[in-house]
N, C-alpha and C. Protein backbone atom coordinates (compact mmCIF):
# COMPACT_ATOMS: atom_id res chain seq x y z
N UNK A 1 50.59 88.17 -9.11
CA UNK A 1 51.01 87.00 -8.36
C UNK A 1 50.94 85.77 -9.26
N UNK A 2 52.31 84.83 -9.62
CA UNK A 2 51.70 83.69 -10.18
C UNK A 2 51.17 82.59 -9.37
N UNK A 3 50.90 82.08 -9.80
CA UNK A 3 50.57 80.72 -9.29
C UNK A 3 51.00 79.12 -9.98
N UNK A 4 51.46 78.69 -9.71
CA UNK A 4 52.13 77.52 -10.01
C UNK A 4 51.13 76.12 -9.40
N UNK A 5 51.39 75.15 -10.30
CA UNK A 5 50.60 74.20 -10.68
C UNK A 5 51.73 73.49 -10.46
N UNK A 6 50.81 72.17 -9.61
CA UNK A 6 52.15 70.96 -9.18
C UNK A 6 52.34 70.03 -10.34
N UNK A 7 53.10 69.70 -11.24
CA UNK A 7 53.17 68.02 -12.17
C UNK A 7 52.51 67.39 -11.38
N UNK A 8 51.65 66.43 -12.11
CA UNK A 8 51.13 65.10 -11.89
C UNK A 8 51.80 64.58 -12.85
N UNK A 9 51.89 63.21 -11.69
CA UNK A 9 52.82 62.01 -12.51
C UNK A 9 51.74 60.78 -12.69
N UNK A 10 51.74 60.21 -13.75
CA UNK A 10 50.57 59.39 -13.69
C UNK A 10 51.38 57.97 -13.28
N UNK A 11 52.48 57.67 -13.04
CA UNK A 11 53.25 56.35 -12.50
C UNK A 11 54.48 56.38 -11.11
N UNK A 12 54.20 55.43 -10.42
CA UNK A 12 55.52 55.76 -9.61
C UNK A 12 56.69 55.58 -10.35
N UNK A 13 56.79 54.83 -11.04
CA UNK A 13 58.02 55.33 -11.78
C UNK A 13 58.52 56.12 -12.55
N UNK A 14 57.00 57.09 -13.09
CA UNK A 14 57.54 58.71 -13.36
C UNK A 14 58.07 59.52 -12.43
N UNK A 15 57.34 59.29 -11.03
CA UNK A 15 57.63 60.34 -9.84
C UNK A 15 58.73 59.84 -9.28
N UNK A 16 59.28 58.47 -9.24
CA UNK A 16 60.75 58.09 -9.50
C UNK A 16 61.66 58.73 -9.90
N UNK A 17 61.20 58.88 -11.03
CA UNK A 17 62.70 58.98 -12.18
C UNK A 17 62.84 61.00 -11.84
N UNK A 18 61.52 61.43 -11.60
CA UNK A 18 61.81 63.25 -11.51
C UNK A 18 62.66 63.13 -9.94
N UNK A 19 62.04 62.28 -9.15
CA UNK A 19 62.79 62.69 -8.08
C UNK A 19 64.32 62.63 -8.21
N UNK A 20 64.70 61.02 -8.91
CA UNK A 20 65.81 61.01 -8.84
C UNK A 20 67.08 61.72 -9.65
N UNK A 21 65.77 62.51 -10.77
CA UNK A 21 66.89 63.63 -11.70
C UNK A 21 67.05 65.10 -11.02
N UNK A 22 66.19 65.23 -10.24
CA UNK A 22 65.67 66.21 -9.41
C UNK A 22 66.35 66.64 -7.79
N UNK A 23 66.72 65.32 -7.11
CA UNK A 23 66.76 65.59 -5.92
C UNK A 23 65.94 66.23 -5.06
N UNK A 24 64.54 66.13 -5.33
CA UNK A 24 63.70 67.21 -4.96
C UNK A 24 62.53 66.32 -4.11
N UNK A 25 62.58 66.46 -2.58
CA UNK A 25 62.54 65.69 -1.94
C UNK A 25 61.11 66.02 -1.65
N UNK A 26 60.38 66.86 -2.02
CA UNK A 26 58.71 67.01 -1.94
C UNK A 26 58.74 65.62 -3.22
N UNK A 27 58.45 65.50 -4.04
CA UNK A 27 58.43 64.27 -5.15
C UNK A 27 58.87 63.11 -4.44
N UNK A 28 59.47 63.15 -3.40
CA UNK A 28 60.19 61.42 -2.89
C UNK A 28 58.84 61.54 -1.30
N UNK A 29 58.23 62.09 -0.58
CA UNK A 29 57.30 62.49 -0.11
C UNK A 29 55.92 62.49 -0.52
N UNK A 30 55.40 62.71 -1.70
CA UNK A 30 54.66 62.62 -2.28
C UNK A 30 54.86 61.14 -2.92
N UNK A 31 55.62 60.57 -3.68
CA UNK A 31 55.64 59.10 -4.16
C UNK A 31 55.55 57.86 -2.39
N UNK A 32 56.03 58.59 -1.48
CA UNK A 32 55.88 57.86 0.01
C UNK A 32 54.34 57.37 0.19
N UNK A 33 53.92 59.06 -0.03
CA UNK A 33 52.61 59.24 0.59
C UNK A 33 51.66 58.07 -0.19
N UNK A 34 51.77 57.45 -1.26
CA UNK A 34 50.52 56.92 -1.93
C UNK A 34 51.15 55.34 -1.56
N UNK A 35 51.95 55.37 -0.63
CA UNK A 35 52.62 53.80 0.26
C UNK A 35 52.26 54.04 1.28
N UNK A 36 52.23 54.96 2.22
CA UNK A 36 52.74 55.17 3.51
C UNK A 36 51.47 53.77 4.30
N UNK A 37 50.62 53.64 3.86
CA UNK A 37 49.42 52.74 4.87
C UNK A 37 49.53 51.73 4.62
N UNK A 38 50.39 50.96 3.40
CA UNK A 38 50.64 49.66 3.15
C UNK A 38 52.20 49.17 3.43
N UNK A 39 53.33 50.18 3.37
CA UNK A 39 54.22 50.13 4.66
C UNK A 39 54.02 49.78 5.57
N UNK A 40 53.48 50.88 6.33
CA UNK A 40 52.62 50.75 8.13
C UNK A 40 52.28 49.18 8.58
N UNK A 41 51.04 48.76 7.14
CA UNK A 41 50.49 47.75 7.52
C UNK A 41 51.14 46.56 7.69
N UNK A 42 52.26 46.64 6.46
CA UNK A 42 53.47 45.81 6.62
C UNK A 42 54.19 45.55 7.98
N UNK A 43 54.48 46.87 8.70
CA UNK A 43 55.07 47.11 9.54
C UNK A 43 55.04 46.22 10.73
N UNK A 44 53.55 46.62 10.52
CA UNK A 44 52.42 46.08 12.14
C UNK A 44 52.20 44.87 12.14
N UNK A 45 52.03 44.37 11.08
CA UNK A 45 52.32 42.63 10.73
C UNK A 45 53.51 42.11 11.38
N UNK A 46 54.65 42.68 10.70
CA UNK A 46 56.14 41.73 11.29
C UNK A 46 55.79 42.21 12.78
N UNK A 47 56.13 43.42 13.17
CA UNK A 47 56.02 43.98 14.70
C UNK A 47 55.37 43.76 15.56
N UNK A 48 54.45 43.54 15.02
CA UNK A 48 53.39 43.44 16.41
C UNK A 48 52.57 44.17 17.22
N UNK A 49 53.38 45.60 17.22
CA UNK A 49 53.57 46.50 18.10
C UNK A 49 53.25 48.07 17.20
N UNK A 50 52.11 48.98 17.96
CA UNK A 50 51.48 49.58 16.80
C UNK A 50 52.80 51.17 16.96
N UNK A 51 53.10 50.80 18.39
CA UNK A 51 54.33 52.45 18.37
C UNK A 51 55.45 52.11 17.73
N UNK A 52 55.50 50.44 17.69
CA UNK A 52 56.95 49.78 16.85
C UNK A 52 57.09 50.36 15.32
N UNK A 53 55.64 49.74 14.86
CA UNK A 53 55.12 50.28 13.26
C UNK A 53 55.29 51.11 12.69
N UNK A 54 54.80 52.38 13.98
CA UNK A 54 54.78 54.01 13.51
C UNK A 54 56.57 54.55 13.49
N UNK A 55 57.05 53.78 14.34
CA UNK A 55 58.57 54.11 13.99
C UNK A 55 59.06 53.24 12.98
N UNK A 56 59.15 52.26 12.63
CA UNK A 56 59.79 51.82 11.77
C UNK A 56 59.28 52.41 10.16
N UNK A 57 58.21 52.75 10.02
CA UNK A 57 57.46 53.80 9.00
C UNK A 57 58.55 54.86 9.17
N UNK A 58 58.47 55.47 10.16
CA UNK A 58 59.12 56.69 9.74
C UNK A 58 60.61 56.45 9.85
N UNK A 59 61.25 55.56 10.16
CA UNK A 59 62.98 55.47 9.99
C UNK A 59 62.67 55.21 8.62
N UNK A 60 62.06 54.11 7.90
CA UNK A 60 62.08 53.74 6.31
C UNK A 60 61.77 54.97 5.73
N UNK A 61 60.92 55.97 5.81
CA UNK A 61 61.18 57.03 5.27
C UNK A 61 62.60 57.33 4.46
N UNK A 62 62.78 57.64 5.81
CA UNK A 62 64.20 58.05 5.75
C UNK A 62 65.45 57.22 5.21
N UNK A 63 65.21 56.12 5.18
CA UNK A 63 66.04 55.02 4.48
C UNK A 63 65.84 54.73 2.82
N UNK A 64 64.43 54.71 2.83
CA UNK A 64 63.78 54.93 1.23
C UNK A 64 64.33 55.87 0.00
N UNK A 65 64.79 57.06 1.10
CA UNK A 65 65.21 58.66 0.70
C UNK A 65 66.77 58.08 -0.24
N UNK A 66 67.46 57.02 0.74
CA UNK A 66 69.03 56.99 0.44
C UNK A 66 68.96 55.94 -0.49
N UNK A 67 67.87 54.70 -0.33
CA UNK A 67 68.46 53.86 -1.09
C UNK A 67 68.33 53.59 -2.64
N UNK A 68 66.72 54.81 -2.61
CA UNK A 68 66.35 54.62 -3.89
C UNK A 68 67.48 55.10 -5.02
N UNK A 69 68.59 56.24 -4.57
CA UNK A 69 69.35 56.97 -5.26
C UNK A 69 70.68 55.42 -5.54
N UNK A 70 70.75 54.48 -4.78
CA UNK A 70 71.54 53.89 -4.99
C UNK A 70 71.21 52.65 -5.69
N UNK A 71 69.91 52.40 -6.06
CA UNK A 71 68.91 51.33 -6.72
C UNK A 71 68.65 51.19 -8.05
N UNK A 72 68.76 50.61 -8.92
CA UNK A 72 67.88 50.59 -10.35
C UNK A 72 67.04 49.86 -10.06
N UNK A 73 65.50 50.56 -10.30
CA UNK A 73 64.21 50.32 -9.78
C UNK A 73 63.05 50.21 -10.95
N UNK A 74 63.09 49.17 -11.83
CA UNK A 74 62.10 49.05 -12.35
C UNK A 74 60.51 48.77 -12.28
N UNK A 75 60.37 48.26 -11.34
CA UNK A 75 58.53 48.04 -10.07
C UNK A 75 58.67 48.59 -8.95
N UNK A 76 58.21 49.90 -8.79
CA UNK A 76 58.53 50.76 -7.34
C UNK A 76 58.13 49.53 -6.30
N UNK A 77 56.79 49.27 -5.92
CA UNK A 77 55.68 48.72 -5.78
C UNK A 77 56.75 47.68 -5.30
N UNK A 78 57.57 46.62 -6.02
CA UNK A 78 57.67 45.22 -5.38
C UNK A 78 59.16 45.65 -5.03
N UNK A 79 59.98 46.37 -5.50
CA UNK A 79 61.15 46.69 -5.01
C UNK A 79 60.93 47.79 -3.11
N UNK A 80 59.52 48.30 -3.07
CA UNK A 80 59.11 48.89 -1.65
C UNK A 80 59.08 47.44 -0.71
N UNK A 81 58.14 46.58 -1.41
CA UNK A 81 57.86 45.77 -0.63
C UNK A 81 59.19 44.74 -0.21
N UNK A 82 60.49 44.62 -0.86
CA UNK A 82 61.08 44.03 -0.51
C UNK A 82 62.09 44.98 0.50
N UNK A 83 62.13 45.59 0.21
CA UNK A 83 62.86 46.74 1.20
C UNK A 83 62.30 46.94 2.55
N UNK A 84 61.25 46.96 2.80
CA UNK A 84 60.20 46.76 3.58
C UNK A 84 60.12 45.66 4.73
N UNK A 85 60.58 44.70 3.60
CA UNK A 85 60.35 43.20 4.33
C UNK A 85 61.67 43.31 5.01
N UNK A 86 62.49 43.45 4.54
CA UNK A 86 64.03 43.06 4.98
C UNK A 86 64.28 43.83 6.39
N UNK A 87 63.77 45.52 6.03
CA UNK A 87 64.13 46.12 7.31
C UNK A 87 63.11 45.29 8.41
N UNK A 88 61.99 45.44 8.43
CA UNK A 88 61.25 44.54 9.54
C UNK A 88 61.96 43.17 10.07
N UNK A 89 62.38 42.17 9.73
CA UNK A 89 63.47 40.84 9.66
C UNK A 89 64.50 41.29 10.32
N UNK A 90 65.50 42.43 9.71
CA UNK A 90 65.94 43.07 10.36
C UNK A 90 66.26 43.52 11.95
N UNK A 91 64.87 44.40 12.06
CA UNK A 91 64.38 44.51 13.49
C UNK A 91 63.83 43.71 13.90
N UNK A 92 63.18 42.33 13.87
CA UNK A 92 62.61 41.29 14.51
C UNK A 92 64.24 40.82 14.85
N UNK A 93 65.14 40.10 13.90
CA UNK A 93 66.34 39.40 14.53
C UNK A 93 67.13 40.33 15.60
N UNK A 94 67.02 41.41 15.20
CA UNK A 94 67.84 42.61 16.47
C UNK A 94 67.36 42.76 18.06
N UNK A 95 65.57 42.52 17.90
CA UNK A 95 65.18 43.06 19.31
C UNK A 95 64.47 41.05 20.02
N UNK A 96 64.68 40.05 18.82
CA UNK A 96 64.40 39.24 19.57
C UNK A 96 65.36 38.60 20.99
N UNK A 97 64.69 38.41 21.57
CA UNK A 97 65.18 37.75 23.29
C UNK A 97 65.34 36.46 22.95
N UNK A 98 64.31 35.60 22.86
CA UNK A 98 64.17 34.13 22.86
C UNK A 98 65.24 33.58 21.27
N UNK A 99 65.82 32.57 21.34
CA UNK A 99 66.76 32.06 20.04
C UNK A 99 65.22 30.91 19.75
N UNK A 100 64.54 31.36 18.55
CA UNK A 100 63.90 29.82 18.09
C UNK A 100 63.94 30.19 16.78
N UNK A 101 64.05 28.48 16.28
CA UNK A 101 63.69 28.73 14.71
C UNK A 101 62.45 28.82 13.96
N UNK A 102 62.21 30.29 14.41
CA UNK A 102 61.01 30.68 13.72
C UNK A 102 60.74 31.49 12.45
N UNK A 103 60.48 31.60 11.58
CA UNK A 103 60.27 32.88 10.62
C UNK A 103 58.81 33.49 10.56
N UNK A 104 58.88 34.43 10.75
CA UNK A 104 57.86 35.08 11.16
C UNK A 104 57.11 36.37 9.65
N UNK A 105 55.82 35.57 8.99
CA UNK A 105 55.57 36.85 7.61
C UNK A 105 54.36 36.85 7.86
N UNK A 106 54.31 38.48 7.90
CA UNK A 106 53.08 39.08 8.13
C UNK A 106 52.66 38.30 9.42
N UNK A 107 53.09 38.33 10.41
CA UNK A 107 52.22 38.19 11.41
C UNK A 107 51.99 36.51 12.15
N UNK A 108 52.62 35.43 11.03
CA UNK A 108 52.05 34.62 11.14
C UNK A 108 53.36 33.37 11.15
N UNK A 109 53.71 32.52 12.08
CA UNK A 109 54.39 31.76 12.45
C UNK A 109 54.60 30.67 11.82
N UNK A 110 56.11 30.47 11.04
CA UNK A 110 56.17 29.22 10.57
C UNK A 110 56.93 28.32 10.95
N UNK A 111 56.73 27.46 11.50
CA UNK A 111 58.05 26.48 12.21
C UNK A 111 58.73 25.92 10.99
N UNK A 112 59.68 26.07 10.63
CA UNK A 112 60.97 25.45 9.96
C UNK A 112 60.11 25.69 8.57
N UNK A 113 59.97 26.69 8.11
CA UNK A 113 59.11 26.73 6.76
C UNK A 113 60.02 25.75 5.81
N UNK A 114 59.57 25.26 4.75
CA UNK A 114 60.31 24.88 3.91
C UNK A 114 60.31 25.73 2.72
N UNK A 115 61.33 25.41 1.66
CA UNK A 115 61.72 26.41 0.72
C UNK A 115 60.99 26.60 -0.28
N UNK A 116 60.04 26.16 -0.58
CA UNK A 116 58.96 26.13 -1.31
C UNK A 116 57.67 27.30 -1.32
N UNK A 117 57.46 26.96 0.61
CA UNK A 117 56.26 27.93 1.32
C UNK A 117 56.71 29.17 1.38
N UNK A 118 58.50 29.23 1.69
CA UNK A 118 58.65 30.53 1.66
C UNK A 118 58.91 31.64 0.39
N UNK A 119 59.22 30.75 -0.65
CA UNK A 119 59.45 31.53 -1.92
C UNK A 119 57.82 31.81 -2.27
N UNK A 120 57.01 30.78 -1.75
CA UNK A 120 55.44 31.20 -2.69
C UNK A 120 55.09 32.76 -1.57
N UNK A 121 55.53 32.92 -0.57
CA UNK A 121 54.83 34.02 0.36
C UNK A 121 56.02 35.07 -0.20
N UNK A 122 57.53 35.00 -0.71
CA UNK A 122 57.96 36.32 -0.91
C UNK A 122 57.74 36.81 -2.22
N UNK A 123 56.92 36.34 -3.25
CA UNK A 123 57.05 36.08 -4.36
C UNK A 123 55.58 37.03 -4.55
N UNK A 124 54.49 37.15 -2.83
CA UNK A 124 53.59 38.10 -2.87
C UNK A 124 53.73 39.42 -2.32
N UNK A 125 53.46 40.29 -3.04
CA UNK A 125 53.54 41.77 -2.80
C UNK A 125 52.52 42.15 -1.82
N UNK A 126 53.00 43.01 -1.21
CA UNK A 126 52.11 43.24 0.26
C UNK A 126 50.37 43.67 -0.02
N UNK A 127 50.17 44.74 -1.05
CA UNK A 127 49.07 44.77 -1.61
C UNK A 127 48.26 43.63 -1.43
N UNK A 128 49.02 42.93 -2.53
CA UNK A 128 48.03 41.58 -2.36
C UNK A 128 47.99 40.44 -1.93
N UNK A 129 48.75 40.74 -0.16
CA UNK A 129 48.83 39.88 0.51
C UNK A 129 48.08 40.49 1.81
N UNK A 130 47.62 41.56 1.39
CA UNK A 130 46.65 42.26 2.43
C UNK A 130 45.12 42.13 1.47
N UNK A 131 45.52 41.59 0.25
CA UNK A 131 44.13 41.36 -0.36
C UNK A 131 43.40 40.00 -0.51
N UNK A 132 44.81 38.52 -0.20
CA UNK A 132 44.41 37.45 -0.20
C UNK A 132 44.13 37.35 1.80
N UNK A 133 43.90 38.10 2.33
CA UNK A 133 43.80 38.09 4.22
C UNK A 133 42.66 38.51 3.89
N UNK A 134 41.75 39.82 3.57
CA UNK A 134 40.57 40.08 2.87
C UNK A 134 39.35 39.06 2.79
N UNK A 135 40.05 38.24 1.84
CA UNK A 135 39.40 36.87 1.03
C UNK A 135 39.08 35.80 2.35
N UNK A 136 39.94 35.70 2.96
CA UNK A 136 40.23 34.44 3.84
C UNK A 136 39.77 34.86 5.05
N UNK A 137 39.27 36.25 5.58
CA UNK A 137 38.75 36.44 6.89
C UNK A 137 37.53 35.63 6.81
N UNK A 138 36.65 36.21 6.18
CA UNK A 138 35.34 35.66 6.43
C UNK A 138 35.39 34.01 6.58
N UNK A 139 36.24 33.45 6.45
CA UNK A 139 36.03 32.02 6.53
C UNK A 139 36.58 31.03 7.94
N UNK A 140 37.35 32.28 8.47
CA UNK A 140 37.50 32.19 10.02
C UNK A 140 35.87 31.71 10.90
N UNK A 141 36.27 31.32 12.13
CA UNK A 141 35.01 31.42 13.56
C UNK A 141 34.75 33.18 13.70
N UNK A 142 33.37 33.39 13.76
CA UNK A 142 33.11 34.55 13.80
C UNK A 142 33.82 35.56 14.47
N UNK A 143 33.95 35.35 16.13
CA UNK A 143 34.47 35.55 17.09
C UNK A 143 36.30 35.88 16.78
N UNK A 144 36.83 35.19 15.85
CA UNK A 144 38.05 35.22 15.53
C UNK A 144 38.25 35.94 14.81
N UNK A 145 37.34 35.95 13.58
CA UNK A 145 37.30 36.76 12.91
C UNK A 145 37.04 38.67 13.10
N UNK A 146 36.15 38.83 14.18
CA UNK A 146 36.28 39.96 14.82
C UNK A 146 36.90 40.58 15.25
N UNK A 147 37.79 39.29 15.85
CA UNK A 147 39.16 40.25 16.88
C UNK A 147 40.23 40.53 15.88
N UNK A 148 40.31 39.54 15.18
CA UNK A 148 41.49 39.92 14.15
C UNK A 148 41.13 41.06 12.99
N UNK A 149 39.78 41.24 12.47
CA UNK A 149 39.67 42.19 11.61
C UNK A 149 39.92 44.00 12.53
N UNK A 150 39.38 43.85 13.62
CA UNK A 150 39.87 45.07 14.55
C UNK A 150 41.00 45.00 14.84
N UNK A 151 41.90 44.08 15.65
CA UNK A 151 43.09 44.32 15.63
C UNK A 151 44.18 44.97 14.17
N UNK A 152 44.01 44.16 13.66
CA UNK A 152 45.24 43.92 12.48
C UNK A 152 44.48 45.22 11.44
N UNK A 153 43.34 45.49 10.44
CA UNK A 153 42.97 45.81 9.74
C UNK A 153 42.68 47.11 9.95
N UNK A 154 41.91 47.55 11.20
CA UNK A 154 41.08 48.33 12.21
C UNK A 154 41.91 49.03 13.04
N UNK A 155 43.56 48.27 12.96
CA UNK A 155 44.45 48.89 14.17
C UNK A 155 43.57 49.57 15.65
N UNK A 156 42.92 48.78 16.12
CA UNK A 156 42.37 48.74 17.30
C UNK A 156 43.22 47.89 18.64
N UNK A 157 42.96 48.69 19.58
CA UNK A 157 43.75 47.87 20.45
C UNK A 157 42.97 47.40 21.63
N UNK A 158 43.40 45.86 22.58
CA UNK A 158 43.12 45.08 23.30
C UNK A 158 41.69 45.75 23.43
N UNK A 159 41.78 46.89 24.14
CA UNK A 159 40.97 47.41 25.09
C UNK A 159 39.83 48.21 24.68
N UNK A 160 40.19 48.31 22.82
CA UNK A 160 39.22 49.00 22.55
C UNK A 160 38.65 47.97 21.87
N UNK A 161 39.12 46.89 21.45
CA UNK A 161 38.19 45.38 21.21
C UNK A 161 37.21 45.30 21.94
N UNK A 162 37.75 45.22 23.56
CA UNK A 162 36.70 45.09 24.46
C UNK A 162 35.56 45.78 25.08
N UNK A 163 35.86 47.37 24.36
CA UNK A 163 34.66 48.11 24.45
C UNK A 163 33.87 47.86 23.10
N UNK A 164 34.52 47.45 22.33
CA UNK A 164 32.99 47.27 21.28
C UNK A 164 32.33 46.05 21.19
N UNK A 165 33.45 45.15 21.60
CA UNK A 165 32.72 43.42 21.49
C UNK A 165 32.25 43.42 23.16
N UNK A 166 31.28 41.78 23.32
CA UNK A 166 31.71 41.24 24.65
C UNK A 166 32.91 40.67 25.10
N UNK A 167 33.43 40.77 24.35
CA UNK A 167 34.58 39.48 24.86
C UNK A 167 35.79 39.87 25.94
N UNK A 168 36.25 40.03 26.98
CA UNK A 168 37.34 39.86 27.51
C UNK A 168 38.75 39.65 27.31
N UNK A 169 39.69 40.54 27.60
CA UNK A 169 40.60 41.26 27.21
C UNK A 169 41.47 39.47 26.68
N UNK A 170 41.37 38.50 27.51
CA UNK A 170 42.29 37.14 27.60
C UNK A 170 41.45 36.89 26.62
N UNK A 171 39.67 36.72 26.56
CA UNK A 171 39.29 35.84 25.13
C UNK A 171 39.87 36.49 24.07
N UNK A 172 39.64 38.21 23.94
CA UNK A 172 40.56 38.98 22.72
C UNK A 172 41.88 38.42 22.17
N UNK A 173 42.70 38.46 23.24
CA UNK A 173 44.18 37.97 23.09
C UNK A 173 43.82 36.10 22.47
N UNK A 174 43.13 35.31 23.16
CA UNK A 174 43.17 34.02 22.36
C UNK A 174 42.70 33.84 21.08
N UNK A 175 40.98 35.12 20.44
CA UNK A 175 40.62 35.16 19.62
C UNK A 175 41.59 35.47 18.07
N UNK A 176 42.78 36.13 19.15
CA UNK A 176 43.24 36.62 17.94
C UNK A 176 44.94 35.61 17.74
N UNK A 177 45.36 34.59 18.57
CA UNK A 177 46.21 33.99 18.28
C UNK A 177 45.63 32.53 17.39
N UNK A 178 44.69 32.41 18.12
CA UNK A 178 43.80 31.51 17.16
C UNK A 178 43.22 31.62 15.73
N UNK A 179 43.01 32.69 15.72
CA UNK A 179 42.72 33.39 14.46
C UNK A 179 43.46 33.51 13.30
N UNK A 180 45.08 34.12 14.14
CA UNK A 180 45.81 34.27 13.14
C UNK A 180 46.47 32.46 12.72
N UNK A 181 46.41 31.71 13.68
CA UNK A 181 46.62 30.54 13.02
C UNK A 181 46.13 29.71 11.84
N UNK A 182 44.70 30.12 11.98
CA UNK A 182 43.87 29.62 10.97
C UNK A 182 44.06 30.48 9.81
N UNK A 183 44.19 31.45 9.96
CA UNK A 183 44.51 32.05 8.94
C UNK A 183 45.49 32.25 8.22
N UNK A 184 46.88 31.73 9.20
CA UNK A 184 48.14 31.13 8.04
C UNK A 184 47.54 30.19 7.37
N UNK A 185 46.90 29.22 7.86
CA UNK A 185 46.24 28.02 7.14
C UNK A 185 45.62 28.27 5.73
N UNK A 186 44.85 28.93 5.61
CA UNK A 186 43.85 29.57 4.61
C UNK A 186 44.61 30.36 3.85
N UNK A 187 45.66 31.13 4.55
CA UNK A 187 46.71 31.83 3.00
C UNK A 187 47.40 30.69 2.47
N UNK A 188 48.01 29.62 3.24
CA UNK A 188 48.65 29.04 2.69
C UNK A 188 48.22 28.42 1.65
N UNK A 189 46.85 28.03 1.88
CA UNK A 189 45.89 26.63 0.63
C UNK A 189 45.78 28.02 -0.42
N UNK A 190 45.18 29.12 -0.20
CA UNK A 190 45.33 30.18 -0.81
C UNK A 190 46.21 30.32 -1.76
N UNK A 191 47.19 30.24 -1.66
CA UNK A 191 48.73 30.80 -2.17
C UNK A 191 49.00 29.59 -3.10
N UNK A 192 48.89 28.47 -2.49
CA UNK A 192 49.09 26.99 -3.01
C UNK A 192 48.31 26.65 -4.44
N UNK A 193 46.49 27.18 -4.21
CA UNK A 193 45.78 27.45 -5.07
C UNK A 193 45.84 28.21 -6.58
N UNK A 194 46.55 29.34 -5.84
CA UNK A 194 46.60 30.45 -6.94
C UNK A 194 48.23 30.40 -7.99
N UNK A 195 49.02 29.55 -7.38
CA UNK A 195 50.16 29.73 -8.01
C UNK A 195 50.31 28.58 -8.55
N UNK A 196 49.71 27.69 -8.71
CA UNK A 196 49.74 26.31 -9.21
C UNK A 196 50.30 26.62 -10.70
């Protein structure tokens, strides 16, 4: 009996380039898999919505599959994350009801951003825009900080907030609109800080 030994690729853009000489769609599966939770997290940010997330994960799958073959992709990594971003935008302008001028990244509301705020936020890769949120929790109100690290981080929902905290399903819901406000605040000085 032989036994066969899988390649390890030590870069996504080795496991790139085999898939795409390859067509060999375990390699485009496997290069997914070492994204799939920073997708998601992406996901659940624009969405909102954690069954929204889990589908839009798995349609990008499947979209990832077609476009990479039509792409020259030199940074897997920031060329995911923009692909990423767009489909979410995407589905936010498709399923919104209300017409406002809002833009909505990662989660967090900007009235009439200007062109400045928004090039410094697309200009961060989701990685480490789930690593400058990290930085900036702890400097939240405790209470805010709780609901939002379970919600968003914890993917916990309303109700299971409220079985582990005291707080009430309406303080949950305010802890965490409040929260996330302050915490656009704090990425923003953040972002402002670091890119100077």
């Amino acid at each position: 009996m032989w036994l066969f030994k899988k390649k390890e690729y030590s870069s996504d853009e080795q496991l790139l380039k085999a898939y795409k000489q390859t067509g060999n769609k375990e390699l485009f599966a496997d290069l997914f898999k070492k994204h799939v939770s920073v997708v998601y997290g992406t996901c659940l940010f624009y969405l909102q919505d954690k069954a929204e997330a889990q589908d839009a994960t798995m349609v990008l799958f499947e979209k990832l599959m077609i476009e990479i073959n039509k792409s020259e992709i030199s940074n897997f990594k920031g060329w995911l994350s923009f692909v990423v971003r767009n489909h979410c935008i995407s589905l936010i302008r498709k399923n919104k009801v209300q017409t406002r001028n809002i833009k909505s990244y990662y989660e967090f509301e900007y009235e009439n951003p200007n062109a400045q705020t928004e090039e410094k936020i697309n200009s961060i890769d989701d990685e480490q825009m789930l690593e400058n949120m990290k930085q900036c929790l702890p400097k939240l109100k405790e209470h805010q900080r709780i609901c939002v690290e379970l919600f968003y981080l914890k993917d916990k929902s309303y109700q299971e907030i409220a079985n582990e905290t005291v707080f009430t399903l309406n303080e949950i819901k305010s802890h965490i609109q409040n929260g996330k406000r302050n915490l656009k605040l704090l990425l923003e000085e953040q972002i402002r800080l670091t890119q100077k």
